[in-house]
N, C-alpha and C. Protein backbone atom coordinates (compact mmCIF):
# COMPACT_ATOMS: atom_id res chain seq x y z
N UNK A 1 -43.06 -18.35 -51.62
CA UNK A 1 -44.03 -17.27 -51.63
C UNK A 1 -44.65 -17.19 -53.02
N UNK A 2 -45.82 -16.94 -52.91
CA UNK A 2 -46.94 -16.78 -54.39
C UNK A 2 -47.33 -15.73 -54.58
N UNK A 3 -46.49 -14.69 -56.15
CA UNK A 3 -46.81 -13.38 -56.18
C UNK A 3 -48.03 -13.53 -57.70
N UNK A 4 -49.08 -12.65 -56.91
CA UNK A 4 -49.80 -12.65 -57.83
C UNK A 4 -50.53 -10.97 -58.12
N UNK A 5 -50.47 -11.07 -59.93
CA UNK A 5 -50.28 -9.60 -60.00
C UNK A 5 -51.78 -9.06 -60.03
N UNK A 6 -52.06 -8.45 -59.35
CA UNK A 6 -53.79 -7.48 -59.48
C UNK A 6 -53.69 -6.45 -60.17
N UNK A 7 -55.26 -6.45 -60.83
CA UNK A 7 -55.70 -5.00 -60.90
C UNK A 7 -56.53 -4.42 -60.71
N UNK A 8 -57.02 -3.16 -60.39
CA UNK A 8 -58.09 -2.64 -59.31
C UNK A 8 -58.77 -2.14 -60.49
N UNK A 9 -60.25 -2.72 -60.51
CA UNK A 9 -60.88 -2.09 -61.22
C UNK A 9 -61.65 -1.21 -60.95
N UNK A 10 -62.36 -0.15 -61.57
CA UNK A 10 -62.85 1.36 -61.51
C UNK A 10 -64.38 1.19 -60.32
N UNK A 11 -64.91 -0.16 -59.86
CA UNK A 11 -65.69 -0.30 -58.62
C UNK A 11 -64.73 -0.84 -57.60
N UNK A 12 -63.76 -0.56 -57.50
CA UNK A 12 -62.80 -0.86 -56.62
C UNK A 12 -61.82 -2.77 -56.17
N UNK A 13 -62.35 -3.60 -56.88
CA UNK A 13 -62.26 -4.72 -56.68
C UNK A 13 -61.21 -5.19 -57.35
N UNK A 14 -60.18 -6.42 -57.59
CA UNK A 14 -59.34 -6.30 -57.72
C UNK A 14 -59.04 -7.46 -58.08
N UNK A 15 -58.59 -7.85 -59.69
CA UNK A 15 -59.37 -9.11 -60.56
C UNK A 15 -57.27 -9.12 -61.51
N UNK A 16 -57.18 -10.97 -61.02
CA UNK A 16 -55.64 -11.21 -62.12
C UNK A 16 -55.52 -10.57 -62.98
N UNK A 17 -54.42 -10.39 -63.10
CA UNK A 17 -53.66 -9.50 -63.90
C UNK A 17 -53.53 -10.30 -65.48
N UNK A 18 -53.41 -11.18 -65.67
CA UNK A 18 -53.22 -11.82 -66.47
C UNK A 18 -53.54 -13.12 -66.70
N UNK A 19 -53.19 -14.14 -67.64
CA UNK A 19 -53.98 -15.66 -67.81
C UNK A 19 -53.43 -16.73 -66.95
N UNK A 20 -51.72 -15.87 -66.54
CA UNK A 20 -51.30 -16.91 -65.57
C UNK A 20 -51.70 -16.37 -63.92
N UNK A 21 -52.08 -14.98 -63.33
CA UNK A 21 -52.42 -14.85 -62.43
C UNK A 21 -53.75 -15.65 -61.83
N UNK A 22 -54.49 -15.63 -63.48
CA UNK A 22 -55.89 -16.52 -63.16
C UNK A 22 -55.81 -17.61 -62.98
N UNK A 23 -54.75 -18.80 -63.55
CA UNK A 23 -54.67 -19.59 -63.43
C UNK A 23 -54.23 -19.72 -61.47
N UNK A 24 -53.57 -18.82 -61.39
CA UNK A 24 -53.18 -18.81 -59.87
C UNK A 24 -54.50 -18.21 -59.34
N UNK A 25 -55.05 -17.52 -59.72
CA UNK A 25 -55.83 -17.44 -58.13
C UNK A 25 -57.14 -18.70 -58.26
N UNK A 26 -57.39 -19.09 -59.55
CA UNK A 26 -58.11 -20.56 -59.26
C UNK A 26 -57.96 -21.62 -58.30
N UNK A 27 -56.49 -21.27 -57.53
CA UNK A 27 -55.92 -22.43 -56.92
C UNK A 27 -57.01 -21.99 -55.40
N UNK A 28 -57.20 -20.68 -55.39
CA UNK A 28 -57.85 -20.39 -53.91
C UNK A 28 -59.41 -20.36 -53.76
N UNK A 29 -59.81 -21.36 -52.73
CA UNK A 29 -60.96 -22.17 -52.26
C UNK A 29 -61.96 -20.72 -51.99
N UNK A 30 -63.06 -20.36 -52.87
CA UNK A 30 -63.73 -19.18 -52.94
C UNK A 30 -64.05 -18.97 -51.50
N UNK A 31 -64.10 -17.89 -50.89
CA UNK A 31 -64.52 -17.38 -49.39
C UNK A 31 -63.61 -17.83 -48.27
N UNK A 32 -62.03 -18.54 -49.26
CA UNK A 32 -60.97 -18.53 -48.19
C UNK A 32 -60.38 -17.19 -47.46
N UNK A 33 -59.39 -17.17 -46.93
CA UNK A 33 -58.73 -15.74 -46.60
C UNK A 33 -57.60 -15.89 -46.93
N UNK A 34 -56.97 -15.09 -47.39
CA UNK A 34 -55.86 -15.47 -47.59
C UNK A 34 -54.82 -13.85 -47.36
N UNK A 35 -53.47 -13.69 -47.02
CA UNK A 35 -52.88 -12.59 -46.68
C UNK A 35 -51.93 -11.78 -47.74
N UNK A 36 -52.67 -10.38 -47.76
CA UNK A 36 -52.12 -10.23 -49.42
C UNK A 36 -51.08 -8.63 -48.93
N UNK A 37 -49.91 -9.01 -48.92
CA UNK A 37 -48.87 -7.56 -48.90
C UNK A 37 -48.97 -7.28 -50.52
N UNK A 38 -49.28 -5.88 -50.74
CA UNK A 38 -49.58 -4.99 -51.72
C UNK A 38 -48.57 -4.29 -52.13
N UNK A 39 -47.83 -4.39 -53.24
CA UNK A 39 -46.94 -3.53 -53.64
C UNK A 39 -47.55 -3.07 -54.84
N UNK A 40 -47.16 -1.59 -55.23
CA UNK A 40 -47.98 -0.89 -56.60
C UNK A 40 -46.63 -1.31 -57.63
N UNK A 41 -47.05 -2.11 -58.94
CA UNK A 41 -46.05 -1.93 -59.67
C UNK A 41 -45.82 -0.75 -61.20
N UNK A 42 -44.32 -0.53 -60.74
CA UNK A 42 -44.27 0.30 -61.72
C UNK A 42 -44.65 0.39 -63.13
N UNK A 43 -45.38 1.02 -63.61
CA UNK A 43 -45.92 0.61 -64.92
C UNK A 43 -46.72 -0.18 -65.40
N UNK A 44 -47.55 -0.59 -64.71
CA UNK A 44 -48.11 -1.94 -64.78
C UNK A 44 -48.94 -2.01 -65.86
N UNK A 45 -49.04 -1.39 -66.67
CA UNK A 45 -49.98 -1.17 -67.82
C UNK A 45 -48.70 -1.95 -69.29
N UNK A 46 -47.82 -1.12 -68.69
CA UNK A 46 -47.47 -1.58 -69.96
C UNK A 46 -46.45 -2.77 -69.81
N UNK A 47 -46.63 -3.50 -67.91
CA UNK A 47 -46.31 -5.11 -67.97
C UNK A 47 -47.39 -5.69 -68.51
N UNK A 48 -48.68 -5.55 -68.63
CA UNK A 48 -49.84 -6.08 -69.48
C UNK A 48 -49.94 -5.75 -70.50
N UNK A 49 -49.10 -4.79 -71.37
CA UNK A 49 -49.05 -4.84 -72.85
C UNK A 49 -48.12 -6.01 -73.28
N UNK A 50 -46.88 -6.46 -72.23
CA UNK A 50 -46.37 -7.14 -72.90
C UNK A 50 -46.83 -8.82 -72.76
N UNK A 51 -47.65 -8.93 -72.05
CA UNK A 51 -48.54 -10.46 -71.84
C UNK A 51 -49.33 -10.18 -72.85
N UNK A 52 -49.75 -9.39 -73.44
CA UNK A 52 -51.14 -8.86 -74.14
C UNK A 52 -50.23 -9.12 -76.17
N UNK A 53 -49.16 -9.16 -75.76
CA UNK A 53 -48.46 -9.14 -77.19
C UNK A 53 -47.56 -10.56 -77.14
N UNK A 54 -47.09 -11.16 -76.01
CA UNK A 54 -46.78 -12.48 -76.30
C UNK A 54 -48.53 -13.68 -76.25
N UNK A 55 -49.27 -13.38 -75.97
CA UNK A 55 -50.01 -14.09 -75.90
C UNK A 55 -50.75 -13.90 -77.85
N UNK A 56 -50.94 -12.74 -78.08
CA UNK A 56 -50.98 -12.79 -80.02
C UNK A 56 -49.98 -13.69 -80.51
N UNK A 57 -48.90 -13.19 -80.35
CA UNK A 57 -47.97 -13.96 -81.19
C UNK A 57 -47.95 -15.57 -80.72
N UNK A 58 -48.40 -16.01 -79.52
CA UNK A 58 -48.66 -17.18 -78.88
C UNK A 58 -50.07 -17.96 -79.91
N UNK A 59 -50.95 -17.31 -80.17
CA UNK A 59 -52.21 -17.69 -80.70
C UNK A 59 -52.35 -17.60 -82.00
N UNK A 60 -50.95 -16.78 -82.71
CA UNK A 60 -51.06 -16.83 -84.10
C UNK A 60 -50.13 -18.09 -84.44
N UNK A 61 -49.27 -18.35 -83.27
CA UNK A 61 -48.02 -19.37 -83.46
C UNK A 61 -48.83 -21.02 -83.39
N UNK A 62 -49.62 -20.93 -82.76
CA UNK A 62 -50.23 -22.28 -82.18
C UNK A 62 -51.14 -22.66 -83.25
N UNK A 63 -51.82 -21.63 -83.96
CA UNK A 63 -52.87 -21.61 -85.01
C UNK A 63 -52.35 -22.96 -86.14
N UNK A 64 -50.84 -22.83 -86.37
CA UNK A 64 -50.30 -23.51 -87.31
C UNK A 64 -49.17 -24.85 -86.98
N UNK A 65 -49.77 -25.37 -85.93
CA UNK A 65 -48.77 -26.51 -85.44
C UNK A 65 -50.01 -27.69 -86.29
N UNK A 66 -48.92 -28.74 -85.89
CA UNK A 66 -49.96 -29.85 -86.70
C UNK A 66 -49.57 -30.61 -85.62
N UNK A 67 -50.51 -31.71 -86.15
CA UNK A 67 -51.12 -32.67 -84.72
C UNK A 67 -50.22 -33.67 -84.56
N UNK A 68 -49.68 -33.98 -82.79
CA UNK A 68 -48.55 -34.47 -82.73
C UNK A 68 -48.96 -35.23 -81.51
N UNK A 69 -48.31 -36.42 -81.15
CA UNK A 69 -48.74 -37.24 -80.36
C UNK A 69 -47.08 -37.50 -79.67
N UNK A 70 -46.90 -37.48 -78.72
CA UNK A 70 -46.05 -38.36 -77.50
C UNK A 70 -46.23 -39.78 -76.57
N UNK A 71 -46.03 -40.77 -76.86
CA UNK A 71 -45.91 -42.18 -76.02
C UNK A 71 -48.20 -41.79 -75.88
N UNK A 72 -48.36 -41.89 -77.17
CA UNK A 72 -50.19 -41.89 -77.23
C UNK A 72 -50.71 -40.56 -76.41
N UNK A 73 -50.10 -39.75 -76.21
CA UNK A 73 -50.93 -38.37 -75.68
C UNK A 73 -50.58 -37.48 -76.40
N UNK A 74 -51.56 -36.65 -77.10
CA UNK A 74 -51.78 -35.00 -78.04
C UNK A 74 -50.86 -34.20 -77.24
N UNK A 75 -50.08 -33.80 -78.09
CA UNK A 75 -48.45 -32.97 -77.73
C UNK A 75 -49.36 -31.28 -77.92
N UNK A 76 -49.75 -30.20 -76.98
CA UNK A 76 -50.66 -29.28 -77.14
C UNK A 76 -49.70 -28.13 -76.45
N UNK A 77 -49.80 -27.36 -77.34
CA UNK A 77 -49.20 -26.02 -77.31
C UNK A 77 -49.12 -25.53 -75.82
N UNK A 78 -48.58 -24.91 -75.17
CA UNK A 78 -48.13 -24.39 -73.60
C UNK A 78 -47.74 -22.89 -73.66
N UNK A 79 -49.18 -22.21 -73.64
CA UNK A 79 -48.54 -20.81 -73.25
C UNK A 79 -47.36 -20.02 -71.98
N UNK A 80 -47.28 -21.34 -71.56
CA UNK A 80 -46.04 -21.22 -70.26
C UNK A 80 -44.98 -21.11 -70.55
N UNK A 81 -44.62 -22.72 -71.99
CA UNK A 81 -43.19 -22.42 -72.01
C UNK A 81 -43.21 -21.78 -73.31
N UNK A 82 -44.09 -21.34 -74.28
CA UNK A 82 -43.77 -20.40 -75.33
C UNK A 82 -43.59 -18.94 -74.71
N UNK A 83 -44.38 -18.32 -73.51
CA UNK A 83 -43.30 -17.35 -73.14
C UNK A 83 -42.09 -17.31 -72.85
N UNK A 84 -41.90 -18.19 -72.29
CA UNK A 84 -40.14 -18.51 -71.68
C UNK A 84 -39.76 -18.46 -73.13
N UNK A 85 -39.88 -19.20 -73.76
CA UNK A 85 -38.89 -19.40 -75.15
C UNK A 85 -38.73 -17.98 -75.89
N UNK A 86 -40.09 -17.36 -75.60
CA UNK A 86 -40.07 -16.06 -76.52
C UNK A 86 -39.53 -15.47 -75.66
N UNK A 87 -38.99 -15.33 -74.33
CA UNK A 87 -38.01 -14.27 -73.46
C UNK A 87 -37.14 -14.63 -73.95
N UNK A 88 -36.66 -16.30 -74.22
CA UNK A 88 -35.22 -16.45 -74.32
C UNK A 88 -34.32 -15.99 -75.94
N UNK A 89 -35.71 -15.94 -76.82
CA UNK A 89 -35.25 -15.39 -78.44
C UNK A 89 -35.10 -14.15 -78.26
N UNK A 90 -35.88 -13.42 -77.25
CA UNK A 90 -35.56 -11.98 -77.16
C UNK A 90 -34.34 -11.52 -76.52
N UNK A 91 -33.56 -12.78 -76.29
CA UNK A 91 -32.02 -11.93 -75.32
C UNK A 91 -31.82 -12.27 -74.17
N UNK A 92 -33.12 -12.09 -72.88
CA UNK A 92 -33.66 -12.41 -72.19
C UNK A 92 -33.27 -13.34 -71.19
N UNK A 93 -31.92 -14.04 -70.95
CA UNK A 93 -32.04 -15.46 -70.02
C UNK A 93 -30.74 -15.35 -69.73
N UNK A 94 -30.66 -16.59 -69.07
CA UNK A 94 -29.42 -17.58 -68.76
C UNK A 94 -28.80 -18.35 -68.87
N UNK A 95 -27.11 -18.59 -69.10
CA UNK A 95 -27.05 -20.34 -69.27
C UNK A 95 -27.33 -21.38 -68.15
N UNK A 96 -27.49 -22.34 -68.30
CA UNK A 96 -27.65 -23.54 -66.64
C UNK A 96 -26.97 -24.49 -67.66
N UNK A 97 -26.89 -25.49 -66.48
CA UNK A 97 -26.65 -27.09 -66.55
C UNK A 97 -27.88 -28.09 -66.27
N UNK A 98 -28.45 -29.12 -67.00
CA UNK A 98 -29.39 -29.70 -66.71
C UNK A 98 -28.86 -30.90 -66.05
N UNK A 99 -30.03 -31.78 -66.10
CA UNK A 99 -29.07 -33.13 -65.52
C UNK A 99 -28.41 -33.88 -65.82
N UNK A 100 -28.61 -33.78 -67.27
CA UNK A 100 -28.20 -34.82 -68.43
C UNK A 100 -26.73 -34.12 -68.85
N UNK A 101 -26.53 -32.47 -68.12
CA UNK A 101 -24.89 -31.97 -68.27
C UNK A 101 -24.63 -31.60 -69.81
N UNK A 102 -26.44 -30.76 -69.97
CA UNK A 102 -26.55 -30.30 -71.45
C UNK A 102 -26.89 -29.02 -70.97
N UNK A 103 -26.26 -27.81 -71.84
CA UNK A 103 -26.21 -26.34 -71.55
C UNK A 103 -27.48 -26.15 -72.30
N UNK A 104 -28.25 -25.23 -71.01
CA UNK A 104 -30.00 -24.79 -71.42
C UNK A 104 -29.87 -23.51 -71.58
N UNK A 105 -30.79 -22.95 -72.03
CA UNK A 105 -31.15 -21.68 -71.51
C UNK A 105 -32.09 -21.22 -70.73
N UNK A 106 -32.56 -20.54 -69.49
CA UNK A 106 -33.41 -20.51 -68.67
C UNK A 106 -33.85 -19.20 -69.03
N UNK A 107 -35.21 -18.86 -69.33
CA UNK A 107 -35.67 -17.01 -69.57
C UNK A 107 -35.36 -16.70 -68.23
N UNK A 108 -35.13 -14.87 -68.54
CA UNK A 108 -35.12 -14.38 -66.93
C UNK A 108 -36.41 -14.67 -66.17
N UNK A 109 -36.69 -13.95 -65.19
CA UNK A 109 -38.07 -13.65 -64.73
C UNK A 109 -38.61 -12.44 -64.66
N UNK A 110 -39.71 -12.36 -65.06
CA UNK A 110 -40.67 -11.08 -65.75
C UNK A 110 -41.05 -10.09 -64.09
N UNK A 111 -40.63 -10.97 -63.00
CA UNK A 111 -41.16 -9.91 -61.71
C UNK A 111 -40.26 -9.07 -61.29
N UNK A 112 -41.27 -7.87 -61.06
CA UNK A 112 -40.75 -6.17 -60.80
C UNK A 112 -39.50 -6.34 -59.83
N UNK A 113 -39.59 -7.54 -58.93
CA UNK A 113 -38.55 -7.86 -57.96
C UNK A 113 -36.85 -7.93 -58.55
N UNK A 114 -37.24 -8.62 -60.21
CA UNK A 114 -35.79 -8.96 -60.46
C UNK A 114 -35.69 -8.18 -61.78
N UNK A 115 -36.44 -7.76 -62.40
CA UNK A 115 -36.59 -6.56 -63.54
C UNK A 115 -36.91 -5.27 -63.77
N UNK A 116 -36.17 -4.28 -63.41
CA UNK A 116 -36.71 -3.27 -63.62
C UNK A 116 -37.00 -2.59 -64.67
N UNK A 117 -37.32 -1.70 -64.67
CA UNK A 117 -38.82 -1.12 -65.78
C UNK A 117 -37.74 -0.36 -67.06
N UNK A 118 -36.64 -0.02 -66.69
CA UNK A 118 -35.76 0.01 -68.08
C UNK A 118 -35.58 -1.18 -68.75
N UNK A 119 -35.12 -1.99 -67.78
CA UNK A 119 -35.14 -3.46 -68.42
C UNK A 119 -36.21 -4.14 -69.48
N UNK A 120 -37.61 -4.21 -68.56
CA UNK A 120 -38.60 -4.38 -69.05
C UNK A 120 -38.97 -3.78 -70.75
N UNK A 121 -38.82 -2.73 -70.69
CA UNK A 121 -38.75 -1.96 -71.85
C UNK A 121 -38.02 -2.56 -72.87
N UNK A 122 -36.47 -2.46 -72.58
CA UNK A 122 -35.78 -3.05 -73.65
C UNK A 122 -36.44 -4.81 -74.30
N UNK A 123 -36.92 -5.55 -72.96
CA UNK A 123 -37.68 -6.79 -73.24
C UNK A 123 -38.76 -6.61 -74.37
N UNK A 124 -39.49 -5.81 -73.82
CA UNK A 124 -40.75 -5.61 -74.87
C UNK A 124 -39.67 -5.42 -76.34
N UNK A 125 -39.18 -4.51 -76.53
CA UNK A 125 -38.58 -4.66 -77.92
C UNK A 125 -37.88 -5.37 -78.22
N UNK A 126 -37.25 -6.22 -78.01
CA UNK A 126 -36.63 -7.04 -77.87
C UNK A 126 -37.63 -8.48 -78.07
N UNK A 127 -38.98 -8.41 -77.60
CA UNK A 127 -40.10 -9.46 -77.96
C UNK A 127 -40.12 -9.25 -79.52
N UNK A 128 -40.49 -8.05 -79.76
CA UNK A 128 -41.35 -7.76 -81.03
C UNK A 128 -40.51 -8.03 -81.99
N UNK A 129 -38.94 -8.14 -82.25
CA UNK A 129 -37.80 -8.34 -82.83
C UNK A 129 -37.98 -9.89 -83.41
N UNK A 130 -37.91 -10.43 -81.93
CA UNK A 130 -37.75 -11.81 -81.89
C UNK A 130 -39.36 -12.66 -82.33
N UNK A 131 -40.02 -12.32 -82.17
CA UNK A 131 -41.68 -12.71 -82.72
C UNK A 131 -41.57 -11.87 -84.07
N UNK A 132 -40.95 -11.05 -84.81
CA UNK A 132 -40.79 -11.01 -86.05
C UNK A 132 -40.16 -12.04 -86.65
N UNK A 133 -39.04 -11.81 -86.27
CA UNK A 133 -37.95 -12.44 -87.14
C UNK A 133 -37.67 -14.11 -86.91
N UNK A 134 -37.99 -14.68 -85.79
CA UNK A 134 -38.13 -16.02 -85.42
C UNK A 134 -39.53 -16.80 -85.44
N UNK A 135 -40.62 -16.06 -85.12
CA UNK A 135 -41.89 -16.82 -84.91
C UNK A 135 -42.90 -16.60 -86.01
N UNK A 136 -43.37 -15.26 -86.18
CA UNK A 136 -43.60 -14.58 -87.17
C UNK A 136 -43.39 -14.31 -88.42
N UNK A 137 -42.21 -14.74 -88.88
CA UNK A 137 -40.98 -14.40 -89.94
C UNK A 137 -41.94 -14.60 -91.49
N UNK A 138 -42.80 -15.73 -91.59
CA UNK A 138 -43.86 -15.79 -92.64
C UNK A 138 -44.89 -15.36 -92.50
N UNK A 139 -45.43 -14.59 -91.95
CA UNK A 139 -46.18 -13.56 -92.18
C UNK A 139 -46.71 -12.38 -92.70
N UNK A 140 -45.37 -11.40 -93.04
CA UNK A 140 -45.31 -10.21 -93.86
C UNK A 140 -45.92 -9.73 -92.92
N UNK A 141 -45.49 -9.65 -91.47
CA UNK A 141 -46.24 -8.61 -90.60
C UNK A 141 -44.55 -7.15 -90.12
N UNK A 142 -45.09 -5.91 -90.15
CA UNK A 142 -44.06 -5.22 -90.13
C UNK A 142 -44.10 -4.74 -88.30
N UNK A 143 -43.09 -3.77 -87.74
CA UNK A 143 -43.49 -3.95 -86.64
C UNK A 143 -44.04 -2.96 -86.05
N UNK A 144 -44.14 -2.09 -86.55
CA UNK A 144 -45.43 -1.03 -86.29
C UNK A 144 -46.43 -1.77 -86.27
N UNK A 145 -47.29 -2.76 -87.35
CA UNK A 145 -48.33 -3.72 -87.52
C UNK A 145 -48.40 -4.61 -86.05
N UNK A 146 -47.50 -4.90 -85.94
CA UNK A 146 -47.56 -5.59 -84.16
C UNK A 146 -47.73 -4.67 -83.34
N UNK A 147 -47.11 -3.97 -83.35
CA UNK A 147 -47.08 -2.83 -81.88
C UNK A 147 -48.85 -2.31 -81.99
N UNK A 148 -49.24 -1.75 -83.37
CA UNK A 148 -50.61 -1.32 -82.87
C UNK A 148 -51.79 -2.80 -82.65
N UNK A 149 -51.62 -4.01 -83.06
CA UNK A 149 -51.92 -4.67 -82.77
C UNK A 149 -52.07 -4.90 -81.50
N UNK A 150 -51.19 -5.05 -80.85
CA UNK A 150 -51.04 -5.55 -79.47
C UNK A 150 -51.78 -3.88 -78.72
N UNK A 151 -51.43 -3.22 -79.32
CA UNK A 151 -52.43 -1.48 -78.80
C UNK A 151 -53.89 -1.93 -78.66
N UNK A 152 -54.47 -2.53 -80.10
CA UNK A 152 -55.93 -2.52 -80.12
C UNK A 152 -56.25 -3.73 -79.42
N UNK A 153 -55.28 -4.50 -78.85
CA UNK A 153 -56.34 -6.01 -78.21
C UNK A 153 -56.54 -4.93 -76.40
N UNK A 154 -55.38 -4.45 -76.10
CA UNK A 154 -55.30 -3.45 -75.14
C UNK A 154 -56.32 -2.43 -74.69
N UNK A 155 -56.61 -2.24 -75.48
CA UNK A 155 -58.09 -1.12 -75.81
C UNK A 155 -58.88 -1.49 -75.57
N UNK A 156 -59.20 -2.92 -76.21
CA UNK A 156 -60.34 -3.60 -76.34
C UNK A 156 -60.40 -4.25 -74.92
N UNK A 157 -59.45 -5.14 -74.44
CA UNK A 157 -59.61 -5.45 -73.08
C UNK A 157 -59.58 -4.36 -71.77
């Protein structure tokens, strides 16, 4: 099943939630139909503050990689798995076994299904901690300075 998060905007229409919802609803052939069960999620404002604050710290992080090549192909930043990684610095995950019978860590998952909104909460702080002190750490950014940061891109979008 493919959950994809909406939001209803103020002419009533109802546009991804985020950069990976867009990436998902690109997948659907314009003037298809497709069958959508609607659940309202709790808080949903401030599950888009916290895409809205890993994606900064995602774009300030990427700003400073240098150019890297794999078997001749440009090795390019992945806002996919730098969230996962930034769930997993924040506390956030699990141990697994891979194939190779090397202990991973897997981030949880960010849906209302398996996180609830206390949870969520502690995540968000728990981001801003971990994008200080691990990603961020040369910056001289404090974390009030993030939090209204991630306020004004919020505003603005």
């Amino acid at each position: 099943m493919t959950t994809l998060h909406l939001l209803k905007t103020a002419n009533g229409a109802f546009i991804p939630a985020t950069e990976d919802d867009a990436d998902l609803a690109r997948r659907f052939k314009i003037g298809s139909v497709s069958r959508v069960d609607l659940v309202e999620m709790r808080n949903g404002i401030f599950f888009r503050k916290w895409w809205v604050l890993a994606k900064l710290v995602f774009d300030a992080w990427s700003d400073d990689l240098p150019y890297q090549e794999y078997h001749g192909t440009q090795v390019l930043p992945d806002f996919g798995r730098f969230r996962k990684d930034l769930t997993i610095m924040a506390g956030f995950c699990r141990p697994v076994w891979n194939a190779r019978m090397e202990l991973r860590l897997e981030a949880e998952s960010l849906q209302w299904s398996k996180m609830d909104a206390e949870r969520f909460e502690k995540l968000y702080s728990a981001t801003i901690n971990a994008a200080l002190q691990k990603v961020l750490n040369n910056r001289g950014l404090t974390e009030q300075q993030l939090r209204e940061w991630a306020d004004r891109v919020m505003d603005f979008a």
